[in-house]
Protein backbone atom coordinates (compact mmCIF):
# COMPACT_ATOMS: atom_id res chain seq x y z
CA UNK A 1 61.10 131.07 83.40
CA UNK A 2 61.73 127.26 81.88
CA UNK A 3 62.16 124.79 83.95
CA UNK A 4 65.94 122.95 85.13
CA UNK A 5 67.16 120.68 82.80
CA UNK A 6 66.41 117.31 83.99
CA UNK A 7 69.12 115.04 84.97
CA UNK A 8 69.15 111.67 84.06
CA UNK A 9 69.09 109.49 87.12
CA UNK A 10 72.42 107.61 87.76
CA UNK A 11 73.32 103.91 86.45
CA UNK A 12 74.02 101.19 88.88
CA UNK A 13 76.95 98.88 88.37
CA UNK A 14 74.52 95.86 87.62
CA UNK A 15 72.42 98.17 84.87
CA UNK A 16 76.22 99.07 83.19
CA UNK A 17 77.02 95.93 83.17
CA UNK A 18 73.90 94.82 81.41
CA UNK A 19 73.79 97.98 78.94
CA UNK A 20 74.17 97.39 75.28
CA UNK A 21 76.91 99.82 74.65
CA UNK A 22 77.70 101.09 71.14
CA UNK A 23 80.69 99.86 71.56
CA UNK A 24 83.51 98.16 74.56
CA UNK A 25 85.49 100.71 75.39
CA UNK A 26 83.34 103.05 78.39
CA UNK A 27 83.62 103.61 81.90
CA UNK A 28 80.77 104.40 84.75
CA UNK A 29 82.20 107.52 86.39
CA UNK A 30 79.61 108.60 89.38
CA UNK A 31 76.82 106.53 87.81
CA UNK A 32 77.41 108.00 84.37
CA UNK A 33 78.69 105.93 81.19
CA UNK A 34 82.10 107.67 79.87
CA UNK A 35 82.95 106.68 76.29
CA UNK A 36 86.39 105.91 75.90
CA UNK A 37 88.23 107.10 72.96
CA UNK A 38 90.38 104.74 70.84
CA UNK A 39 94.06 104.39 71.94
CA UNK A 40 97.07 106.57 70.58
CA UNK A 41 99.41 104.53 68.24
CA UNK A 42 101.89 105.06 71.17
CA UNK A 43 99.61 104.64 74.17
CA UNK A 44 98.89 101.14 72.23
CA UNK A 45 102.93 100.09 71.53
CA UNK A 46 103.53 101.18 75.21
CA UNK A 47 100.44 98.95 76.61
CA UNK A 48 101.96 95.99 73.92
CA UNK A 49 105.49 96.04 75.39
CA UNK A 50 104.24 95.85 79.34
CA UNK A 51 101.79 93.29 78.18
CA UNK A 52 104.92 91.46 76.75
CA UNK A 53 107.09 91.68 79.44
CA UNK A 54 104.70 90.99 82.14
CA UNK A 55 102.31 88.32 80.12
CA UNK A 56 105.72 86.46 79.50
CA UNK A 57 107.33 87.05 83.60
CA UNK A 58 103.73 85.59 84.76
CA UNK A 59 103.92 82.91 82.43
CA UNK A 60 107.06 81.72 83.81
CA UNK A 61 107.55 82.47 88.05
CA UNK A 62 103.47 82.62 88.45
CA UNK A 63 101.18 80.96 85.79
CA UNK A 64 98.20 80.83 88.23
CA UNK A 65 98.28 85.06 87.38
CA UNK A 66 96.55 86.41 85.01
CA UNK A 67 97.21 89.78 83.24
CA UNK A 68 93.84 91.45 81.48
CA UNK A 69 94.09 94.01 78.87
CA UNK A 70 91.60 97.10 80.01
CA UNK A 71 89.86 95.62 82.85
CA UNK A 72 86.97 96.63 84.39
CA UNK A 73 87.53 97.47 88.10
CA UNK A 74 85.38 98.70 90.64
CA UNK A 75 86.91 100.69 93.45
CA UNK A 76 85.21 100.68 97.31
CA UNK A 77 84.42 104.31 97.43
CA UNK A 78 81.10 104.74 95.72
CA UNK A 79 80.87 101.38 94.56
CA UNK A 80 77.71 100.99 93.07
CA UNK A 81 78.08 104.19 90.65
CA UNK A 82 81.11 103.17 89.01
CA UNK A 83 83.28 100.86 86.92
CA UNK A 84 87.02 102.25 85.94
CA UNK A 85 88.75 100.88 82.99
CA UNK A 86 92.48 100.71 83.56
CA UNK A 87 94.79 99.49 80.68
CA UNK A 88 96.55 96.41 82.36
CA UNK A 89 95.31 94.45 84.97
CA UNK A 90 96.92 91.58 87.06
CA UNK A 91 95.03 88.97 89.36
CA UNK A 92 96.41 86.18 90.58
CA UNK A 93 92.85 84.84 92.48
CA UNK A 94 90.94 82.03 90.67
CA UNK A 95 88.31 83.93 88.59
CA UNK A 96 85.22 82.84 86.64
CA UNK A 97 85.40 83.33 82.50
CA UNK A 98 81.81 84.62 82.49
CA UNK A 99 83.35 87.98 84.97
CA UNK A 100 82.47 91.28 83.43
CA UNK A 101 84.83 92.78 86.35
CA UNK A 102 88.49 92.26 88.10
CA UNK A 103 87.40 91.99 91.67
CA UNK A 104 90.95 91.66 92.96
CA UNK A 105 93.89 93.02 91.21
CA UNK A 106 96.56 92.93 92.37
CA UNK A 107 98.75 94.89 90.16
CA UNK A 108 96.93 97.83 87.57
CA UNK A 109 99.14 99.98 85.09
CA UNK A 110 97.67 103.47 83.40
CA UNK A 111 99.34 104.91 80.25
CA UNK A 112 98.96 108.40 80.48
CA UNK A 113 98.43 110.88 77.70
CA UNK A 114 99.13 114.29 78.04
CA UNK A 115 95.11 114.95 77.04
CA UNK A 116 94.06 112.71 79.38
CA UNK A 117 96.00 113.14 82.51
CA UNK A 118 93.39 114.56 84.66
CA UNK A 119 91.16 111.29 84.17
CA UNK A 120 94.62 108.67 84.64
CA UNK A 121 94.67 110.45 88.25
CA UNK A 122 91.13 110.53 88.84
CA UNK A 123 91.21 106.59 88.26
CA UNK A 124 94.49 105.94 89.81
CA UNK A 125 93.48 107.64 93.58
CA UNK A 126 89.91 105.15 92.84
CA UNK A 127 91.95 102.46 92.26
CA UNK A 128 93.97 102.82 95.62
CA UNK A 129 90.38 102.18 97.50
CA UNK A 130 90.51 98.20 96.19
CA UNK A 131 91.80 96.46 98.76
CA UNK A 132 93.78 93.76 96.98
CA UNK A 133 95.57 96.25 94.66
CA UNK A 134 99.41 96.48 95.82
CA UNK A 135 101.12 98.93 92.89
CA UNK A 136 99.81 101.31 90.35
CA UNK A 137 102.30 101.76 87.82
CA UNK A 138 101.54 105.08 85.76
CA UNK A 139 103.49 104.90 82.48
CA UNK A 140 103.80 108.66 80.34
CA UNK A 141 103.67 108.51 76.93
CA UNK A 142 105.21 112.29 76.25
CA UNK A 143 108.79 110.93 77.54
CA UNK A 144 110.39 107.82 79.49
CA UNK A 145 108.69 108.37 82.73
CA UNK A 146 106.62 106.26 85.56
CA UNK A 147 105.14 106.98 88.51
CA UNK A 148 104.85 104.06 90.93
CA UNK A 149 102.47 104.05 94.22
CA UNK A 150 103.39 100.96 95.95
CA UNK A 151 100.72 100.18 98.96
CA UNK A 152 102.64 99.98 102.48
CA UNK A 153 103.10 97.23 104.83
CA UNK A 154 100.38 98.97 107.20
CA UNK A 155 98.36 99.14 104.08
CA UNK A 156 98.45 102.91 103.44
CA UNK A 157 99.43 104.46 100.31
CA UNK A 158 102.56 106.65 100.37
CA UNK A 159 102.12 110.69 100.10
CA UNK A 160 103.46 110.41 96.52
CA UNK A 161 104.78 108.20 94.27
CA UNK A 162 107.99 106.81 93.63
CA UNK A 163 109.29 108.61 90.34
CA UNK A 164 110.80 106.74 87.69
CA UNK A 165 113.12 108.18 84.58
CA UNK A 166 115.52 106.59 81.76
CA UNK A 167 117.95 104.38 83.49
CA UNK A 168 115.87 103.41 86.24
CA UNK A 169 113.89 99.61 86.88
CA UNK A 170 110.39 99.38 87.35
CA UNK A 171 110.35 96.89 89.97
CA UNK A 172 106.31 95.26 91.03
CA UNK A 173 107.40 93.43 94.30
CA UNK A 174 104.13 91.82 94.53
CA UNK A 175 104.48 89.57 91.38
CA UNK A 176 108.23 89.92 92.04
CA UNK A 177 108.85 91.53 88.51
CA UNK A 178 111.83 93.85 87.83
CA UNK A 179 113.23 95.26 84.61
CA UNK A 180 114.32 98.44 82.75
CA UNK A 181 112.01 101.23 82.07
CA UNK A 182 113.34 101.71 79.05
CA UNK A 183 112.28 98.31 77.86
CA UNK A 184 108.47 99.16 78.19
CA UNK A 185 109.06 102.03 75.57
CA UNK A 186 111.05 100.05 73.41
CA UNK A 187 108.58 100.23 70.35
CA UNK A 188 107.22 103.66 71.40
């Protein structure tokens, strides 16, 4: 009888960070590096427009915010197995440009695919063990469609999400942001 196939043992945080990657674009999921696969034309026009409309909101009611393109956050639970990779990131705590990582954001968005929509979840339910995050806006890139978990004044998450379609706003009360869906999708 052969032996069990030997596992590799899992990468810390501090060893991902250091890694040499092929490339930018992977994850750490349970201490194991995820490649990341380059972005659908509109996955990327979707993640363009928010970037737009929130880059250019920040820039004028908060400029001391900062909104990342696919930051790397690491959520509480299991900490020091993994890094996720959301596609938009907002922080508005002073940060250092040498940071491999978004310790407090305050604000993340996911663009889900239909391919990937069991990996968006798995990363959004991390992402509601950071502390400092307030809303998780999940945009779908098969119609006009959000999801929005928005953290509660006792600091628990709601049971589900607020759901968002064609005429409605996506309003981010914690950057005090508001405007139509619609717009995000506008070069979808």
């Amino acid at each position: 009888m052969s032996a069990a196939k030997q596992l590799p043992a899992p990468m810390a945080v501090a060893d991902f960070l250091a890694w040499n990657a092929p490339d930018d674009r992977w994850e750490l999921i349970e201490g194991v590096p995820r490649a990341m696969a380059p972005a659908a034309m509109q996955h990327g026009a979707i993640l363009g427009e928010v970037g737009r409309l929130l880059g250019n909101h920040l820039a004028e009611t908060r400029p001391s915010c900062r909104l990342v393109i696919e930051p790397g956050v690491q959520p509480r639970v299991r900490a020091d197995l993994n890094v996720r990779v959301p596609d938009l990131g907002i922080t508005c705590r002073p940060w250092e440009p040498q940071e491999r990582l978004m310790l407090w954001p305050l604000v993340l968005v996911e663009i889900l695919l239909p391919s990937n929509a069991a990996e968006t979840w798995a990363n959004v339910w991390s992402y509601t063990t950071i502390p400092d995050v307030r809303e998780i806006l999940v945009l779908h890139t098969a119609e006009i469609h959000a999801d929005l978990l928005r953290r509660l004044d006792d600091g628990a998450w709601p049971d589900n999400a607020l759901m968002l379609g064609t005429g409605d706003a996506v309003e981010l009360r914690s950057i005090a942001f508001a405007a139509p869906l619609a717009a995000f999708y506008r070069t979808a």
